[in-house]
N, C-alpha and C. Protein backbone atom coordinates (compact mmCIF):
# COMPACT_ATOMS: atom_id res chain seq x y z
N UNK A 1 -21.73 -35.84 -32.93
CA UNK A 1 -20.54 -35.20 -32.42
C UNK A 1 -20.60 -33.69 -32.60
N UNK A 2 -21.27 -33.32 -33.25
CA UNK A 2 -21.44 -31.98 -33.70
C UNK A 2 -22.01 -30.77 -32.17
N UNK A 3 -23.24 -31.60 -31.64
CA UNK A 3 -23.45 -30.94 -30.27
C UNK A 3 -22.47 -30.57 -29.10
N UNK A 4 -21.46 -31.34 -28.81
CA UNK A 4 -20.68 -30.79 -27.72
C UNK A 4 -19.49 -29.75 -28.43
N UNK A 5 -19.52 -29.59 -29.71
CA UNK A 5 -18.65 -28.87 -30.06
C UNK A 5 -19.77 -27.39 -30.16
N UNK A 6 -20.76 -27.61 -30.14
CA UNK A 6 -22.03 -26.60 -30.55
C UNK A 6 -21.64 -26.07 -28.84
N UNK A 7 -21.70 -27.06 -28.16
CA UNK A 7 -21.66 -26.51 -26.31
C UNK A 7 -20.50 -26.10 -26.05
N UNK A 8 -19.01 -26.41 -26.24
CA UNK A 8 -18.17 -25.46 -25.85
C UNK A 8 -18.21 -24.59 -26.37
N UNK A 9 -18.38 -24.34 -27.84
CA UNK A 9 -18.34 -22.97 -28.65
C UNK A 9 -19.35 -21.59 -27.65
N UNK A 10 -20.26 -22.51 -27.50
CA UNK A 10 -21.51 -21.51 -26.74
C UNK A 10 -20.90 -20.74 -25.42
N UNK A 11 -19.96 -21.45 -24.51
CA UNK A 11 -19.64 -21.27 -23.41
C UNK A 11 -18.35 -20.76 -23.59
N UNK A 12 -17.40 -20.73 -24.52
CA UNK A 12 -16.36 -19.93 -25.17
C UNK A 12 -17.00 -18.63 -25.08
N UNK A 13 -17.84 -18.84 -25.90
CA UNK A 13 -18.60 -17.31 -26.32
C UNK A 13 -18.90 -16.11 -25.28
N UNK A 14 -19.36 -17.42 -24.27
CA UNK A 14 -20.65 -16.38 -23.40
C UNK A 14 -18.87 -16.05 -22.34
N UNK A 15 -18.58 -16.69 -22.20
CA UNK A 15 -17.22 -16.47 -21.29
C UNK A 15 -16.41 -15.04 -21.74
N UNK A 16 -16.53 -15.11 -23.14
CA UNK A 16 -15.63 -14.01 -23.40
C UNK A 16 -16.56 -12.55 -23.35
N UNK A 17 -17.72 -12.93 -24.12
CA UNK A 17 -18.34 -11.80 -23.89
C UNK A 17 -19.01 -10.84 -22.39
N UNK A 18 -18.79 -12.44 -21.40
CA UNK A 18 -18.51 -11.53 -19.94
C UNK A 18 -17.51 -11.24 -19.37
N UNK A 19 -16.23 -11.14 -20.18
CA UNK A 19 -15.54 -10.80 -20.03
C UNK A 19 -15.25 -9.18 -20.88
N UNK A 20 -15.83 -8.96 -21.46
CA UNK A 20 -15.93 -8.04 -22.36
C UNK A 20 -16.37 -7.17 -21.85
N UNK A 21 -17.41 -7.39 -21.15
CA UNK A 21 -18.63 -6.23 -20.33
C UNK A 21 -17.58 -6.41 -18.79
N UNK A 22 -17.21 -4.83 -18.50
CA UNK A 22 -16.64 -4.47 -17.17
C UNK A 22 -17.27 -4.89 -16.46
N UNK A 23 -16.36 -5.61 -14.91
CA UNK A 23 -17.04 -6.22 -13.83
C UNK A 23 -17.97 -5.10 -12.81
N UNK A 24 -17.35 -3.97 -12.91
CA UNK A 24 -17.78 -2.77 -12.41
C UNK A 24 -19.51 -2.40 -12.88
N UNK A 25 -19.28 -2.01 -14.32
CA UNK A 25 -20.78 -1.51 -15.20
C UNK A 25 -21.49 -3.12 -14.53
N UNK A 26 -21.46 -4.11 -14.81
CA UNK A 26 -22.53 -5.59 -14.38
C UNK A 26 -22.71 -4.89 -12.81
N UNK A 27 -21.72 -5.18 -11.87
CA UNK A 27 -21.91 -5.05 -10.21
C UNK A 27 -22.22 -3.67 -9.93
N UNK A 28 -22.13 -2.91 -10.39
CA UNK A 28 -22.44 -1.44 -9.47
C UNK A 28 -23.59 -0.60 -10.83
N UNK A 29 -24.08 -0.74 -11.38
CA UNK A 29 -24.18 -0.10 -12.75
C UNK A 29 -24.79 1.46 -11.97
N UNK A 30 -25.15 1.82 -10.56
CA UNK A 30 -25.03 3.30 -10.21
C UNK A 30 -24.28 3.88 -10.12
N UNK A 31 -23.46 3.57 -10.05
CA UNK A 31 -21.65 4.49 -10.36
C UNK A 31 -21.56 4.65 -11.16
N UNK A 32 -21.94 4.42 -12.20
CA UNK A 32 -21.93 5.04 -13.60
C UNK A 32 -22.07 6.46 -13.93
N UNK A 33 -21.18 7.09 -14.71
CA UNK A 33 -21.22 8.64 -14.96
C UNK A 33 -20.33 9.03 -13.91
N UNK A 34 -19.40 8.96 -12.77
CA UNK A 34 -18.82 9.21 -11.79
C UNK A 34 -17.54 9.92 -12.38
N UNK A 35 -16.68 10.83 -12.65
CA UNK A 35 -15.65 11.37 -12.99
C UNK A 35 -14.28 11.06 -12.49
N UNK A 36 -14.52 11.24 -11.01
CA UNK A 36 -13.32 11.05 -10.43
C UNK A 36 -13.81 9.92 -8.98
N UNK A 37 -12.78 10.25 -8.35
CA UNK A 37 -12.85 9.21 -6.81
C UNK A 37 -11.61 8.28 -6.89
N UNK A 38 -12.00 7.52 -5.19
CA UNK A 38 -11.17 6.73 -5.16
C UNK A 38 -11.75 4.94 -5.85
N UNK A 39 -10.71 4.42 -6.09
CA UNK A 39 -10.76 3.24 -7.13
C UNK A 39 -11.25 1.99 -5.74
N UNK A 40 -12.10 1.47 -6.57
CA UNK A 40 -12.76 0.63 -5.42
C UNK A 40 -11.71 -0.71 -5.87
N UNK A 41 -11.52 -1.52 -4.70
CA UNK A 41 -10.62 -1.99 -4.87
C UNK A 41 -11.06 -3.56 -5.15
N UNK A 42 -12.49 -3.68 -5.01
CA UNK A 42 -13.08 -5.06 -5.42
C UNK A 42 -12.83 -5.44 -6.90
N UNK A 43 -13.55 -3.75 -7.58
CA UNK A 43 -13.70 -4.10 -9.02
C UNK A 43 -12.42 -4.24 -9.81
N UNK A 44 -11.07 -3.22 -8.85
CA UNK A 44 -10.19 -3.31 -9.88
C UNK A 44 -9.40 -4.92 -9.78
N UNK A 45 -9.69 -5.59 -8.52
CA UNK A 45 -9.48 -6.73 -8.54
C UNK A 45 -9.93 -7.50 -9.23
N UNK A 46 -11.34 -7.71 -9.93
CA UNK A 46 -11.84 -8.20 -10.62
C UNK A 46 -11.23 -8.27 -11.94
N UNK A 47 -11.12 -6.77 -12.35
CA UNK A 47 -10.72 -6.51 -13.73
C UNK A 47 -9.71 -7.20 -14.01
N UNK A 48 -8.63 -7.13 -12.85
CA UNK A 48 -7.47 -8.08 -12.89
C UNK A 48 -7.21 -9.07 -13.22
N UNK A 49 -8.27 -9.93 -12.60
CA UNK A 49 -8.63 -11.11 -12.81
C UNK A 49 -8.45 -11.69 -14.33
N UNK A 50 -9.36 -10.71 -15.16
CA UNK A 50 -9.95 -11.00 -16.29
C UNK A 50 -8.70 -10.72 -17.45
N UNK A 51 -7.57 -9.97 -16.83
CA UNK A 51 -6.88 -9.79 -17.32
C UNK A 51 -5.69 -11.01 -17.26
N UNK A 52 -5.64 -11.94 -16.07
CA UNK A 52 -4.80 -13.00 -16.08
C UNK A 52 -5.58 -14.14 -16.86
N UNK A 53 -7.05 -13.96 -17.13
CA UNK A 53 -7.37 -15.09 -18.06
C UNK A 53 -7.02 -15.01 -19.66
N UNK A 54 -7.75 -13.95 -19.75
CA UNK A 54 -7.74 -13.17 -21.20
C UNK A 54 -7.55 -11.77 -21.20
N UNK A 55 -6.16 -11.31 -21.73
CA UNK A 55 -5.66 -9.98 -21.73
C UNK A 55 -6.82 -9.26 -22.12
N UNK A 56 -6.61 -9.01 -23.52
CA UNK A 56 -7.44 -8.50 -24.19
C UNK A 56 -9.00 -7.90 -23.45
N UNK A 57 -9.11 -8.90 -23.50
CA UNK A 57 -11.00 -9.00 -22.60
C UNK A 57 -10.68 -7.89 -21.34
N UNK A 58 -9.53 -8.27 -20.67
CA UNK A 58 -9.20 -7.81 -19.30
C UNK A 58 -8.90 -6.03 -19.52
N UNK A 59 -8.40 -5.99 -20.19
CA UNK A 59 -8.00 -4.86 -20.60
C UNK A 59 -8.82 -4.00 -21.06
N UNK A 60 -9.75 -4.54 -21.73
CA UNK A 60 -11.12 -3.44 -22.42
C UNK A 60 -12.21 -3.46 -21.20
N UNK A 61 -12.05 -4.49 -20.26
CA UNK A 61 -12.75 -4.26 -18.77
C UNK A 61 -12.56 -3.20 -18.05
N UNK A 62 -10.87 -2.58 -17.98
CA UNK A 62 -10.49 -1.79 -17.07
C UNK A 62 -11.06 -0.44 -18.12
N UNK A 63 -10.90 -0.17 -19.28
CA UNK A 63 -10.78 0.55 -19.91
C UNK A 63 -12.44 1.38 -19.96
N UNK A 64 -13.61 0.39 -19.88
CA UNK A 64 -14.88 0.40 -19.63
C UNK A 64 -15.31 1.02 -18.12
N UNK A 65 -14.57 0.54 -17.43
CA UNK A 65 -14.76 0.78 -16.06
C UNK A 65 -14.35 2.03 -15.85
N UNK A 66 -13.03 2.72 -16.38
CA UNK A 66 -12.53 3.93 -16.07
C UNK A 66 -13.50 4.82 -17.06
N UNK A 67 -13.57 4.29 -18.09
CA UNK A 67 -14.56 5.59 -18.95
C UNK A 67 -15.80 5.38 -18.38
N UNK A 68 -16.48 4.51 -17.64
CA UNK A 68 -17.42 4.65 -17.36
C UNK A 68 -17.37 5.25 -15.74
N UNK A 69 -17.21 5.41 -15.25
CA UNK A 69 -16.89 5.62 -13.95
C UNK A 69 -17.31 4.39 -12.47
N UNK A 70 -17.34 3.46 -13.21
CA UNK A 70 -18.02 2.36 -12.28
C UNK A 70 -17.27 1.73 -11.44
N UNK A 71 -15.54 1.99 -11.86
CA UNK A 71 -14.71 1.63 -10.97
C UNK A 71 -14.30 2.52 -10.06
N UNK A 72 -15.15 3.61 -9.71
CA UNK A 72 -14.59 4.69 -8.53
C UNK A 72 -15.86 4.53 -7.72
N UNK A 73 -15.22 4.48 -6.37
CA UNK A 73 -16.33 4.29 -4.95
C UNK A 73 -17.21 5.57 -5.19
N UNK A 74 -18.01 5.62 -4.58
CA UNK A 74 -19.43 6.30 -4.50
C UNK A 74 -18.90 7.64 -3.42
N UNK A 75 -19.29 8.75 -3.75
CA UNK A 75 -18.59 9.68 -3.48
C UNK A 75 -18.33 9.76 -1.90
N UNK A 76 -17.99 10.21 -1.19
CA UNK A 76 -17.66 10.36 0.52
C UNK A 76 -17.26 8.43 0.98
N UNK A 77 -17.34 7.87 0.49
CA UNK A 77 -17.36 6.54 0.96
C UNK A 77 -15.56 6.16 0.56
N UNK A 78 -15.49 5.49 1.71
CA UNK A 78 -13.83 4.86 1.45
C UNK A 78 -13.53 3.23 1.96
N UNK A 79 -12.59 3.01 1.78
CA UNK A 79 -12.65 1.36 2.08
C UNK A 79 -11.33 1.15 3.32
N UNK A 80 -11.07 2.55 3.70
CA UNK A 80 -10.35 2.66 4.98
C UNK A 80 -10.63 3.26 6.18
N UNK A 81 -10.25 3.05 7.58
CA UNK A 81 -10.48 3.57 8.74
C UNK A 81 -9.28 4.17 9.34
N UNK A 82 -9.40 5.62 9.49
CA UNK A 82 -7.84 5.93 10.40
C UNK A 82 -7.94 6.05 11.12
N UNK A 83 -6.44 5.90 12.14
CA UNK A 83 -5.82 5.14 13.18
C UNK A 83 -6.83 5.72 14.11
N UNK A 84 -6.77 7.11 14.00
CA UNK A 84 -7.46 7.86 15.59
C UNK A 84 -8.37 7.00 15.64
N UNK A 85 -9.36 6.71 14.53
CA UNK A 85 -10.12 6.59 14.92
C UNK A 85 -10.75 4.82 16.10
N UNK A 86 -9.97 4.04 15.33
CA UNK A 86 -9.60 2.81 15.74
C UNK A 86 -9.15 2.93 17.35
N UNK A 87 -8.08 4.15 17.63
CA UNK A 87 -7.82 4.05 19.13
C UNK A 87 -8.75 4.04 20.44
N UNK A 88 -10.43 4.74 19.70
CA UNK A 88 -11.58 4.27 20.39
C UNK A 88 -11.64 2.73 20.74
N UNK A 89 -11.16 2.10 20.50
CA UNK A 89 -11.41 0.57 20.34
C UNK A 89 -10.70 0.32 21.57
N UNK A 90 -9.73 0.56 21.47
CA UNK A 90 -8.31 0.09 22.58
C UNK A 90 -9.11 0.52 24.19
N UNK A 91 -8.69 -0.45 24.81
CA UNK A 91 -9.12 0.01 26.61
C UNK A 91 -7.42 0.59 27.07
N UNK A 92 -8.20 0.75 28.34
CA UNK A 92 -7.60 1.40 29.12
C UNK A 92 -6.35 0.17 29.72
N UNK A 93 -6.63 -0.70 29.25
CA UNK A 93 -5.58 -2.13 29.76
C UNK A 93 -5.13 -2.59 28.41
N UNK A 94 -5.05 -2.03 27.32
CA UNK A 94 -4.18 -2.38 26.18
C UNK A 94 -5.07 -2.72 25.41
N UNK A 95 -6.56 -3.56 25.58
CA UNK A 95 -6.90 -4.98 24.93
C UNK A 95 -7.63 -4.50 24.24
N UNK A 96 -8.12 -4.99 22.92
CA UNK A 96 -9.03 -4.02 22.01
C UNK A 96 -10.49 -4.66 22.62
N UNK A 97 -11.33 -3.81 22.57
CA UNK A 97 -12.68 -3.68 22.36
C UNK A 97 -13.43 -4.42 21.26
N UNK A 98 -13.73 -5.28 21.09
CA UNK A 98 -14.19 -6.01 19.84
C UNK A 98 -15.56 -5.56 19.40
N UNK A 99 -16.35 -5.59 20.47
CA UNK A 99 -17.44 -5.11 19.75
C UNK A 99 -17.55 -3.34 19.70
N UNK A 100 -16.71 -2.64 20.32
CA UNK A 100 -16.77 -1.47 19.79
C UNK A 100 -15.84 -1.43 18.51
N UNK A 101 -15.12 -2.03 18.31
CA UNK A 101 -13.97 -2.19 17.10
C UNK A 101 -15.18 -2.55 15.53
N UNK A 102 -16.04 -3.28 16.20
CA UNK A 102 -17.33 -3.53 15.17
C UNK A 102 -18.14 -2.65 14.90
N UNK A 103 -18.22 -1.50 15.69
CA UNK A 103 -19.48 -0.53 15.79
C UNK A 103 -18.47 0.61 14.74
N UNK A 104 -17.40 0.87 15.40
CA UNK A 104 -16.44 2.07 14.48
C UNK A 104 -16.41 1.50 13.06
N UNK A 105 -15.94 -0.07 12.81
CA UNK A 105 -16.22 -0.06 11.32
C UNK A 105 -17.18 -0.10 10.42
N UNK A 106 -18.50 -0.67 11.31
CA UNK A 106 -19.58 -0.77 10.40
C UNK A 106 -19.98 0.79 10.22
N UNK A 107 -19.93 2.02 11.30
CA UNK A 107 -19.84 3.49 11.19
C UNK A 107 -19.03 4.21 10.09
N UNK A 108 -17.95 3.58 9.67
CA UNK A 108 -16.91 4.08 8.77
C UNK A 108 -17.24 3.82 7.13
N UNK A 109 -17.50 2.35 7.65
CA UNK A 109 -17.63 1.95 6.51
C UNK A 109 -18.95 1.87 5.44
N UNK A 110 -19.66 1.16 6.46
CA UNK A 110 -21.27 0.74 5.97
C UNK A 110 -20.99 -0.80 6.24
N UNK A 111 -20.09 -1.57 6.48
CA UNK A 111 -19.97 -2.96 6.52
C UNK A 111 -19.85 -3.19 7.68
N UNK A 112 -20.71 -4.59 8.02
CA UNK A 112 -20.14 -4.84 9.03
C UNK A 112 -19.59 -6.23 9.02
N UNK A 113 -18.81 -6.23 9.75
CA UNK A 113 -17.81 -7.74 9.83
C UNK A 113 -18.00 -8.55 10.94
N UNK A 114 -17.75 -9.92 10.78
CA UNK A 114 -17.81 -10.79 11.75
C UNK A 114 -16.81 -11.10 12.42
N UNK A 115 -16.42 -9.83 13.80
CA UNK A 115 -14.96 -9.99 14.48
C UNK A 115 -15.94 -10.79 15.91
N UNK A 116 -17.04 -11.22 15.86
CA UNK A 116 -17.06 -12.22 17.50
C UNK A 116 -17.25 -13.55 16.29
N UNK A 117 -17.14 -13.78 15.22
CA UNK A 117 -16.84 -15.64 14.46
C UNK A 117 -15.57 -16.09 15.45
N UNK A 118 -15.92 -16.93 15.95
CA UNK A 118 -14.89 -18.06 16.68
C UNK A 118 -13.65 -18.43 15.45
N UNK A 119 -13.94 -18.19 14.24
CA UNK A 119 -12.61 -18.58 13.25
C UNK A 119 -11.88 -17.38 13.02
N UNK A 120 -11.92 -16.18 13.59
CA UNK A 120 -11.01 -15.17 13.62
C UNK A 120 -9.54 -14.85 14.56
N UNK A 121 -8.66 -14.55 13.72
CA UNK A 121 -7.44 -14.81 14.39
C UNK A 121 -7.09 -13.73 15.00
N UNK A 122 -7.04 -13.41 15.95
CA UNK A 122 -6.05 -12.45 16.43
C UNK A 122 -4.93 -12.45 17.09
N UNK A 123 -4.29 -11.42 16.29
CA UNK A 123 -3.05 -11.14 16.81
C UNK A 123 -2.07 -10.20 17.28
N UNK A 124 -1.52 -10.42 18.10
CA UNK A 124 -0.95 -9.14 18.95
C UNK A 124 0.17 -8.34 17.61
N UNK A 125 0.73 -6.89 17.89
CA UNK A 125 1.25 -6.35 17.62
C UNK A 125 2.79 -6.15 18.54
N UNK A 126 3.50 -4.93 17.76
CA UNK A 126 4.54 -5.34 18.96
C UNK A 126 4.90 -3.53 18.92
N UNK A 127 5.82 -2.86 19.86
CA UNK A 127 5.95 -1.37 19.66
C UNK A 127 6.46 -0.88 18.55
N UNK A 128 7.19 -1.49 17.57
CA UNK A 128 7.83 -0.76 16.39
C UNK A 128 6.47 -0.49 15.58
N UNK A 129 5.80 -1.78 15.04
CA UNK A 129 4.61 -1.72 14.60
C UNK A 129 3.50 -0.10 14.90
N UNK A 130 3.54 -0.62 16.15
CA UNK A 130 2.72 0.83 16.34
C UNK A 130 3.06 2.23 16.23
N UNK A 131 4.61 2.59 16.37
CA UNK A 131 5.15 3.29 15.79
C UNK A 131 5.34 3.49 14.61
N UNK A 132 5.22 2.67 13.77
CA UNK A 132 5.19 2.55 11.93
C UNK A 132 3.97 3.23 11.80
N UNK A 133 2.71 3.08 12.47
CA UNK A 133 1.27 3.81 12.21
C UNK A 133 1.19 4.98 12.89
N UNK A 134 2.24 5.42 13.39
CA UNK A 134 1.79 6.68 14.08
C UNK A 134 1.31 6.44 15.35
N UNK A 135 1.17 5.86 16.05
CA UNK A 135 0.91 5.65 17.55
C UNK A 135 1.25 4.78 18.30
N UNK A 136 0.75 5.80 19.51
CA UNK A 136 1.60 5.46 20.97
C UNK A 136 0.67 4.38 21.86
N UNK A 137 1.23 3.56 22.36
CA UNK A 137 0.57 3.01 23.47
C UNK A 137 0.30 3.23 24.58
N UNK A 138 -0.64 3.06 24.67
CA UNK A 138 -1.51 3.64 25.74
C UNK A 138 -1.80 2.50 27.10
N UNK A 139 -1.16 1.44 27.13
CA UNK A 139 -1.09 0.59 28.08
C UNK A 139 -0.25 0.68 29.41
């Protein structure tokens, strides 16, 4: 009986102590030394995470990540696209452009996404909406 108590203890252990080590320093460890920027929003999700399992742990994650700089995006890089630029997408008949809508984000971003997957939803907008972002329709 002594072994499975030897095996959770082990996996207690190793659990907390990856929890200990920031999700940021493990996944990015070149961001490291970074001062400032914007907060990447994977890692601070992560950290989060670690913080709804085990405070503590979670907490010396974020704390690692900010002194280390591993939770700030890589300098010029952002995890958003503005509007102008998106209005390339739109035709001249309202309807967005999908595969140019793919070319502007993988350009923006470095990612590219799977907007021709048959399991993608789209959905229309309506004029207040587009007025909430700052633009006009062009249809």
């Amino acid at each position: 009986m002594r072994m499975p108590s030897r095996l959770v203890g082990g996996l207690v252990a190793t659990a907390l102590l990856t929890q200990l080590t920031a999700c940021g320093t493990i996944f990015f460890p070149d961001r490291r030394g970074q001062i400032e920027g914007k907060i990447d929003p994977v890692v601070a999700a992560l950290d989060a995470i670690g913080i709804l399992f085990f405070v503590i742990p979670g907490l010396i994650a974020f704390a690692v990540d900010f002194a280390t700089g591993a939770i700030y995006l890589p300098a010029g890089q952002t995890v958003q696209v503005s509007p102008e630029l998106l209005q390339d997408a739109i035709g001249t008949d309202g309807k967005v452009d999908t595969a140019r809508l793919k070319a502007i984000i993988e350009h923006e971003t470095g990612r590219s996404l799977p907007l021709d997957d048959p399991r993608v939803l789209q959905r229309t907008g309506n004029l207040e909406q587009l007025a909430t972002l700052g633009l006009r329709p062009a249809a």
